[in-house]
Structure formats: structure tokens, C-alpha cells
N, C-alpha and C. Protein backbone atom coordinates (compact mmCIF):
# COMPACT_ATOMS: atom_id res chain seq x y z
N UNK A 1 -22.87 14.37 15.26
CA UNK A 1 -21.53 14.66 14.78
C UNK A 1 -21.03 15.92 15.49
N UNK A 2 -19.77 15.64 15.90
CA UNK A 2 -19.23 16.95 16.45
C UNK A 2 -18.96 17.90 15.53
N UNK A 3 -18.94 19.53 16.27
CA UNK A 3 -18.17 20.55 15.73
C UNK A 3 -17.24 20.91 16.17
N UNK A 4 -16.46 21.70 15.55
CA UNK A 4 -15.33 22.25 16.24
C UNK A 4 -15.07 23.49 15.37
N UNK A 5 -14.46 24.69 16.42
CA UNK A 5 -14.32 26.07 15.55
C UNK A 5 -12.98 25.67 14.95
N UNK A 6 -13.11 26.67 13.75
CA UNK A 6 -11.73 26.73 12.97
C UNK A 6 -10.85 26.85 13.94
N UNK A 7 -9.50 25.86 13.61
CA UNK A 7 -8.25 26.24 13.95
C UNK A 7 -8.10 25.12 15.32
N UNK A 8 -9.19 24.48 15.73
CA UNK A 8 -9.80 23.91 16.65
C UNK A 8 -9.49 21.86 16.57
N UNK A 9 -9.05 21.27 17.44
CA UNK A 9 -9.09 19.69 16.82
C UNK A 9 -7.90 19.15 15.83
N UNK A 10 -7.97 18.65 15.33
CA UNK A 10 -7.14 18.12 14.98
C UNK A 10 -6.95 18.71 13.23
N UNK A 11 -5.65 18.45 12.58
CA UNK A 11 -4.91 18.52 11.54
C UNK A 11 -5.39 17.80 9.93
N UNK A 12 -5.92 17.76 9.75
CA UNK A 12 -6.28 17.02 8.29
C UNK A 12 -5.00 17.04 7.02
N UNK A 13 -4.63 15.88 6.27
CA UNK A 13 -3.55 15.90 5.71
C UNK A 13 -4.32 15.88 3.91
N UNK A 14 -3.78 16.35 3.22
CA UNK A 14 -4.28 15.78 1.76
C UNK A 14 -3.39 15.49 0.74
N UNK A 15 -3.74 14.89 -0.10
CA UNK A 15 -2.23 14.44 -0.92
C UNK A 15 -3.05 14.26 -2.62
N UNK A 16 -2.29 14.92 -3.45
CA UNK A 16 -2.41 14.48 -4.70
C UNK A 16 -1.15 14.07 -5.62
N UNK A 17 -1.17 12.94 -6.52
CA UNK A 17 -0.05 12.83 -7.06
C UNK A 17 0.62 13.64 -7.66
N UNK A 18 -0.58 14.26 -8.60
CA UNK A 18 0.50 15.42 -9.40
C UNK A 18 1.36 16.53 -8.64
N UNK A 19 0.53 16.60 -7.12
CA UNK A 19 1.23 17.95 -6.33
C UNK A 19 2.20 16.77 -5.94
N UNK A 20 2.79 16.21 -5.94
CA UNK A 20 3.36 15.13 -4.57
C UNK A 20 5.16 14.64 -4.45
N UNK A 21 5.44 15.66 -5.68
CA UNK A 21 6.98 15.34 -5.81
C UNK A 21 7.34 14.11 -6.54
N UNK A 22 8.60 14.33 -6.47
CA UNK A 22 9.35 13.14 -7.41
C UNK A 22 8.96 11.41 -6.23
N UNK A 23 8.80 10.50 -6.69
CA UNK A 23 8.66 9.09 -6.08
C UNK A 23 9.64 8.81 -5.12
N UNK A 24 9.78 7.72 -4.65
CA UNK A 24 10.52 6.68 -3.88
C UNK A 24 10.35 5.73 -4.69
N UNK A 25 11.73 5.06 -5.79
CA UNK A 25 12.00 3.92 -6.87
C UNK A 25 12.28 3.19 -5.94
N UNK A 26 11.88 1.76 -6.16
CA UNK A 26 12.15 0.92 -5.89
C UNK A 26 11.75 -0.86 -6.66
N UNK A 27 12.38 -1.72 -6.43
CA UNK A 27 12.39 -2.98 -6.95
C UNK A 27 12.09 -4.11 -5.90
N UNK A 28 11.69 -5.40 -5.98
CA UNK A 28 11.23 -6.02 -5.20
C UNK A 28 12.91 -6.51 -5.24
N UNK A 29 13.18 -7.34 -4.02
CA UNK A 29 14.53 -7.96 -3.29
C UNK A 29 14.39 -8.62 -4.71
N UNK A 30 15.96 -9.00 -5.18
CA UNK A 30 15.85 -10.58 -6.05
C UNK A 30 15.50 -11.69 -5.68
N UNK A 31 15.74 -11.95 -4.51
CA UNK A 31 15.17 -13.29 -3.81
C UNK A 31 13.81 -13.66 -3.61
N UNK A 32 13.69 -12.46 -3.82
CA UNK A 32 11.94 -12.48 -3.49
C UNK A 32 10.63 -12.24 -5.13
N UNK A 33 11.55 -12.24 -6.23
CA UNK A 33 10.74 -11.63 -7.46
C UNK A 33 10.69 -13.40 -8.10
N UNK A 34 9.32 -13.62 -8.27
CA UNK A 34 8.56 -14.70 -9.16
C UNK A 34 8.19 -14.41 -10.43
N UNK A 35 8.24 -13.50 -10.40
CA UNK A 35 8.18 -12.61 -12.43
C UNK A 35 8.23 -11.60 -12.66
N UNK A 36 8.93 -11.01 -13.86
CA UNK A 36 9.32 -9.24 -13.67
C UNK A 36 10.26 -8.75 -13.06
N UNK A 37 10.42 -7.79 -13.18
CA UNK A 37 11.34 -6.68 -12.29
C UNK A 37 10.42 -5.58 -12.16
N UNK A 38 9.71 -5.40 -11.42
CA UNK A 38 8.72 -4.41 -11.50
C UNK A 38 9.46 -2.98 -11.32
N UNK A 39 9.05 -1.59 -11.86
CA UNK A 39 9.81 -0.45 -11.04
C UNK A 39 8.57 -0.02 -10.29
N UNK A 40 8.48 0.07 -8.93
CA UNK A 40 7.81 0.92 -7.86
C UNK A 40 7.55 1.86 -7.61
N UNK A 41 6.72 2.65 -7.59
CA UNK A 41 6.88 4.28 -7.62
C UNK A 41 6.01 4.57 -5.94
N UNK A 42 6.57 4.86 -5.14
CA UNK A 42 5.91 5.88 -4.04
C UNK A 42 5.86 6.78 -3.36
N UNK A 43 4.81 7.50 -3.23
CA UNK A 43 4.77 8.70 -2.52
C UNK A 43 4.04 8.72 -1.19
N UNK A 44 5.12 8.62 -0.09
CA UNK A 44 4.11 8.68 1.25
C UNK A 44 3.80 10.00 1.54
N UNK A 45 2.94 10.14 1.53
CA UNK A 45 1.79 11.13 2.38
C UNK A 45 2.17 11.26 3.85
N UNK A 46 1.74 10.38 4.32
CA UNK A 46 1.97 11.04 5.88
C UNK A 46 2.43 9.81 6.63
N UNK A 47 3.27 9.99 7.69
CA UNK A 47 3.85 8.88 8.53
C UNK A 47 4.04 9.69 10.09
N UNK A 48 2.89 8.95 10.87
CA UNK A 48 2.91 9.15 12.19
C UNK A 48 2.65 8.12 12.86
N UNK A 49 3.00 8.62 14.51
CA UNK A 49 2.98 7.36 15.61
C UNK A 49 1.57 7.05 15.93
N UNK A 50 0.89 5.98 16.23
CA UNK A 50 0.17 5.65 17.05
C UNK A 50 0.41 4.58 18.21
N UNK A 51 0.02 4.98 19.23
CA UNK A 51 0.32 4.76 20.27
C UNK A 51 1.63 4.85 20.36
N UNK A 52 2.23 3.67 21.33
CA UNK A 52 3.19 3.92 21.75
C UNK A 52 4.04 2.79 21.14
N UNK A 53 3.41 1.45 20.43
CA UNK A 53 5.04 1.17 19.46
C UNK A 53 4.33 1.20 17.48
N UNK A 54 3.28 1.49 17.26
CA UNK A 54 2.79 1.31 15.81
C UNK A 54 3.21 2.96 15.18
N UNK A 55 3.17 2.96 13.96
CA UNK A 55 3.55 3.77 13.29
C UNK A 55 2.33 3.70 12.14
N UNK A 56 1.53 4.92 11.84
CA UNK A 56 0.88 4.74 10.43
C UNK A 56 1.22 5.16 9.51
N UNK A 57 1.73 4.92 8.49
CA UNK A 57 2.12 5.63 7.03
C UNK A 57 1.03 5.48 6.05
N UNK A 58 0.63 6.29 4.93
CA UNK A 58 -0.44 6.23 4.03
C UNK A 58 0.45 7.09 2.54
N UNK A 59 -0.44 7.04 1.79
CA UNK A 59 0.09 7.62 0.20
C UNK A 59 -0.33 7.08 -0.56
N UNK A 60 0.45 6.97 -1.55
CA UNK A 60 -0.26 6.61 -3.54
C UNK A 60 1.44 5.64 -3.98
N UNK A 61 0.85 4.45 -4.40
CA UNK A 61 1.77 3.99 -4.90
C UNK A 61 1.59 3.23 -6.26
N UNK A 62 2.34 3.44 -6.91
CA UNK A 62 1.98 2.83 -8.61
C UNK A 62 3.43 1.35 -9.13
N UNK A 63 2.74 0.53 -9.92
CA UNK A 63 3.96 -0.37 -9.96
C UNK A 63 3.61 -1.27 -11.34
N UNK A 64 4.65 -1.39 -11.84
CA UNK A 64 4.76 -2.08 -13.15
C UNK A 64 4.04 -3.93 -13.17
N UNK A 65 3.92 -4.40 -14.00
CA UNK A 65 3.40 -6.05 -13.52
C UNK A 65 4.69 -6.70 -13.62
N UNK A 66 4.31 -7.95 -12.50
CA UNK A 66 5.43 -8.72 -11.72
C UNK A 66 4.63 -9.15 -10.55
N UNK A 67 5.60 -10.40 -10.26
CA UNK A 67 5.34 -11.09 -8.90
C UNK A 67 6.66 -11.50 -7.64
N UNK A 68 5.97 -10.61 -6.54
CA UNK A 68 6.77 -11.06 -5.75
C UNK A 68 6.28 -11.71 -4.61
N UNK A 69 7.43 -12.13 -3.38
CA UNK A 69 6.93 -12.62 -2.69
C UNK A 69 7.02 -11.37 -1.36
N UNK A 70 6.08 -11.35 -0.06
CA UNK A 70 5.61 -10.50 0.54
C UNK A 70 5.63 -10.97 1.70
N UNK A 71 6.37 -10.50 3.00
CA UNK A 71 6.20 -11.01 4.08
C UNK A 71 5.64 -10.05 5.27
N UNK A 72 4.91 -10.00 6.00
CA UNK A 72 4.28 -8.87 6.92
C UNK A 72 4.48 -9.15 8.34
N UNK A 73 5.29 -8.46 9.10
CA UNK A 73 5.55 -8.56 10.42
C UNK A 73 4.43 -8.87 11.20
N UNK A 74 4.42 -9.49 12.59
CA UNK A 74 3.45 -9.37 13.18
C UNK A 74 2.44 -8.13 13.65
N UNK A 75 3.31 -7.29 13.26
CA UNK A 75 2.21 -6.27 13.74
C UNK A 75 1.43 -5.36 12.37
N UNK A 76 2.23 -5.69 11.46
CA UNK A 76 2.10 -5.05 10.08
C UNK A 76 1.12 -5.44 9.42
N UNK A 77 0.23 -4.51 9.26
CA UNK A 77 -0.91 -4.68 8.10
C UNK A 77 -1.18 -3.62 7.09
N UNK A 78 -1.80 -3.88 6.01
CA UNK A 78 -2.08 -2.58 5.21
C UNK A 78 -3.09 -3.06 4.55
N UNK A 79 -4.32 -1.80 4.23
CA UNK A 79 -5.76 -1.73 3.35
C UNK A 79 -5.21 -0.50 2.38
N UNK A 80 -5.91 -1.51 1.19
CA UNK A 80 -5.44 -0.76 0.24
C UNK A 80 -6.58 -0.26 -0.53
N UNK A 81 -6.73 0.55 -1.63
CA UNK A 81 -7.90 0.73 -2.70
C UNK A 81 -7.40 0.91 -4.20
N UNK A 82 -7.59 0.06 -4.86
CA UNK A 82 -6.74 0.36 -6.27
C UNK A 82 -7.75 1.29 -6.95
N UNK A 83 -6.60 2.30 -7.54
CA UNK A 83 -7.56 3.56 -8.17
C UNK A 83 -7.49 3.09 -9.56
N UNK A 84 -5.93 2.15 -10.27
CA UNK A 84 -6.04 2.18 -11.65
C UNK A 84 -5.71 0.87 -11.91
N UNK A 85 -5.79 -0.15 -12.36
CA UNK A 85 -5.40 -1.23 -13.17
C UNK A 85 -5.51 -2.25 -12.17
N UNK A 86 -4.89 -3.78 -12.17
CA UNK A 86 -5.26 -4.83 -11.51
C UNK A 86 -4.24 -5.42 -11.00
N UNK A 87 -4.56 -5.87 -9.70
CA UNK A 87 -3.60 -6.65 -8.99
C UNK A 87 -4.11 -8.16 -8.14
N UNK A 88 -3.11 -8.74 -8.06
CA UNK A 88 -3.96 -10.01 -6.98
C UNK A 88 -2.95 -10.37 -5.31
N UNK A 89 -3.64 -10.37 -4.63
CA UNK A 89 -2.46 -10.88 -3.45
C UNK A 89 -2.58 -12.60 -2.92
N UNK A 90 -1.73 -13.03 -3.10
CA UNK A 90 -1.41 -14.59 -2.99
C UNK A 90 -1.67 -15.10 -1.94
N UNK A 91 -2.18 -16.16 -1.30
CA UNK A 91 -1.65 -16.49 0.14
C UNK A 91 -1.00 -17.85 -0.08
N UNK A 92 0.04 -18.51 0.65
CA UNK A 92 0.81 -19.47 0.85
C UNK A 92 0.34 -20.98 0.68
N UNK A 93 -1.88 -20.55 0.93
CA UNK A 93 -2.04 -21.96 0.59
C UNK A 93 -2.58 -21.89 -1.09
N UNK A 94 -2.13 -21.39 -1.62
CA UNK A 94 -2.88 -21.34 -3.10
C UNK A 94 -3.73 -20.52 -3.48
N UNK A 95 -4.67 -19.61 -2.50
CA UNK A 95 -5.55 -19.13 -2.95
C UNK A 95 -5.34 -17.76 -3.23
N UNK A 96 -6.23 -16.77 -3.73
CA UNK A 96 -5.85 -15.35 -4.36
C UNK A 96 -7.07 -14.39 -4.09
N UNK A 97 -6.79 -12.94 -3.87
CA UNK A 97 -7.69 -12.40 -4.49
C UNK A 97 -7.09 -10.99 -5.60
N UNK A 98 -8.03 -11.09 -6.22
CA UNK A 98 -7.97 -10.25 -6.91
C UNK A 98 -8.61 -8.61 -6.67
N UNK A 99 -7.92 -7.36 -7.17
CA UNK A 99 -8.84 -6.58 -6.80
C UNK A 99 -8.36 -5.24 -8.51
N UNK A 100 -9.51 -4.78 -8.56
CA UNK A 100 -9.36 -3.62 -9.62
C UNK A 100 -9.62 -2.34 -9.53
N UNK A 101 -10.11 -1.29 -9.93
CA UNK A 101 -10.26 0.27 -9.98
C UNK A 101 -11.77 -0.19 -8.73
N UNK A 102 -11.79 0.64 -7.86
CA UNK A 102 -12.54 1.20 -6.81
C UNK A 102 -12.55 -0.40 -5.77
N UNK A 103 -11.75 -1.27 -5.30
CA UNK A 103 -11.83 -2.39 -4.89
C UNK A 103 -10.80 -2.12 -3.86
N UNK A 104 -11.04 -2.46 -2.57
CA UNK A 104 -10.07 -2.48 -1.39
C UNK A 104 -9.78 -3.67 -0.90
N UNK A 105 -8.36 -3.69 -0.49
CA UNK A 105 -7.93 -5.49 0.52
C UNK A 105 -7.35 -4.90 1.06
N UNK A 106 -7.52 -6.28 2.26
CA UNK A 106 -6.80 -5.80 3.90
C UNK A 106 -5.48 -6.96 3.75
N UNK A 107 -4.70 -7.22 3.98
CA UNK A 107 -3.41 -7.76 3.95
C UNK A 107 -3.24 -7.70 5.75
N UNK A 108 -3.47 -8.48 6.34
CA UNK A 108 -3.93 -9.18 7.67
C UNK A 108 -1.94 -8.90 8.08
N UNK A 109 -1.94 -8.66 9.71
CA UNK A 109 -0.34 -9.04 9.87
C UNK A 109 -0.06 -10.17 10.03
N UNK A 110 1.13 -10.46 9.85
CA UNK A 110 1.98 -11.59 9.79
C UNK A 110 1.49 -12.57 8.55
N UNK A 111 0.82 -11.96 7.34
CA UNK A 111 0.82 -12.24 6.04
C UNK A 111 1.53 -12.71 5.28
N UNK A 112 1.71 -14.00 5.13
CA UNK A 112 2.82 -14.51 3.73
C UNK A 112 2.34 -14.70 2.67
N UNK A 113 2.66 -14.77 1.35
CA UNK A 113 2.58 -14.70 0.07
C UNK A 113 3.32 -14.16 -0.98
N UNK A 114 2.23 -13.39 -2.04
CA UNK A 114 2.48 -12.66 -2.96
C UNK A 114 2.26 -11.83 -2.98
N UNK A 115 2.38 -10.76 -3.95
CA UNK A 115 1.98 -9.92 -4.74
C UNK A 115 2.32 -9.93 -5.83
N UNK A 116 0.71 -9.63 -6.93
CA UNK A 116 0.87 -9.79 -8.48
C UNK A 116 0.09 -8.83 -9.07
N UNK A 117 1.37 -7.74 -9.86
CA UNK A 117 0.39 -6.95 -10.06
C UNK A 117 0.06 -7.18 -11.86
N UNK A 118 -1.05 -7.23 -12.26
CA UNK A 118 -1.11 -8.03 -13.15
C UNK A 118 -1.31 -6.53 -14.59
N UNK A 119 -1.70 -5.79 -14.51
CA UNK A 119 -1.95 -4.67 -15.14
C UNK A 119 -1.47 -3.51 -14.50
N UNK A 120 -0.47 -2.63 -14.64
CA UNK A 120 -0.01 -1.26 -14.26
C UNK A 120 -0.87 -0.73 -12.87
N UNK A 121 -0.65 -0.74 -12.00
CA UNK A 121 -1.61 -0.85 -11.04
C UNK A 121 -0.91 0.93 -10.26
N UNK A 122 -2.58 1.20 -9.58
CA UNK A 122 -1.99 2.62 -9.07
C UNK A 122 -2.81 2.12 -7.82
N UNK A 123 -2.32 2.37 -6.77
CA UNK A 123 -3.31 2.45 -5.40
C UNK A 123 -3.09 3.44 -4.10
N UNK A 124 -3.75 3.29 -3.47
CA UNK A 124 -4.24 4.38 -1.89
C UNK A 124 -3.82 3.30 -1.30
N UNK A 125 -3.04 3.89 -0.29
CA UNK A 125 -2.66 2.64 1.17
C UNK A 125 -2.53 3.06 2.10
N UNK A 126 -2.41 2.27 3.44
CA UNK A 126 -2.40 2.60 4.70
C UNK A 126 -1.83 1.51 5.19
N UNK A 127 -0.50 1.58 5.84
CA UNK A 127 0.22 0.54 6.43
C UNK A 127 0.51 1.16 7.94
N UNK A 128 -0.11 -0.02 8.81
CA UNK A 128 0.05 0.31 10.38
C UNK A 128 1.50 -0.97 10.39
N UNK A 129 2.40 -0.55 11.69
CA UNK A 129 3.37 -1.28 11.16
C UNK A 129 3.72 -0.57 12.71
């Protein structure tokens, strides 16, 4: 493992909710909600370039239960880790997974489906996009 002196390498970011400011509200499109009106709560953490056309954004996002539908660009993916309650993500041929407190999913790009969050759900994310 490398070292490096203080002040040395690269930037480390950290984020806690309670330090993290007021949210970003939001609602799923109407066209796109299969149950609920969920309200959205997020806080991005950090949003930078990689390379030369992706962008990474990361943070904490929390959301009421409801189902919507979810579409992911080709280049767009996101891994998530739910810290509080339960959710499931859909795929187009029927099948699901589910995930709960300490459980991560990768949401592949160009992803169609759902999202269902089935219990008050809080999670860690990382969307390359």
C-alpha cells in the first residue's frame, strides 16, 4: 500500500446527513409512477468528471414507498447500499431483486424497469452517468 505525506495525493470527500443541508425534493414523473407519490429526499455529496465524457455523482438519498418506472441511459449506472428500510428494483422481464439495511445493487446501464421502494428506504449511491 502506498504512502503519501500530508497534504500530498489526492482529496478525500465525506458526507453526513445530519451535516448535509436542506435536500433536493423531488417526485417521480406522473407518467412514470405505478403506486404512490413518493417524496424524494437528496443530498449529493460530490459530482465530478471522469474521463472525458462520464460524470460521477455520489450522496444519501431517502424516499417514501411507491413504484416507479426507471430508465438508465446507455452509459448510466448506479451501486447502491441501503442503510435503512427496503426496496426492490424491477426488470422488464418480471423478475426483482430485493435489497435491505447493509445490502448493495448494481443497476447495469441502459436498465429498464422499476423501482419499489417498499418500506421508507435510506441509501448510499454512486451514479456514473
Amino acid at each position: 500500500m502506498a504512502s503519501y505525506p500530508p497534504g500530498a495525493g489526492a482529496q478525500t470527500t465525506g458526507y453526513r446527513l445530519e451535516s448535509g443541508g436542506a435536500p433536493e425534493l423531488s417526485r417521480p414523473r406522473p407518467e412514470r409512477l405505478e403506486a404512490g407519490n413518493p417524496l424524494r429526499e437528496t443530498w449529493t455529496a460530490v459530482t465530478t468528471p471522469v474521463g472525458q465524457a462520464s460524470t460521477l455523482s455520489s450522496g444519501i438519498w431517502r424516499c417514501e414507498p411507491g413504484r416507479w418506472r426507471i430508465e438508465f441511459g446507455p452509459a448510466q449506472q448506479e451501486v447502491f447500499t441501503v442503510l435503512s428500510g427496503r426496496c426492490r428494483v424491477h426488470d422488464r422481464q418480471g423478475g426483482w431483486r430485493e435489497a435491505g439495511p447493509g445490502d448493495s445493487l448494481h443497476i447495469p446501464a441502459g436498465f429498464l424497469g422499476a423501482f419499489e421502494v417498499l418500506e421508507t428506504v435510506t441509501k448510499s449511491w454512486v451514479i456514473l452517468d
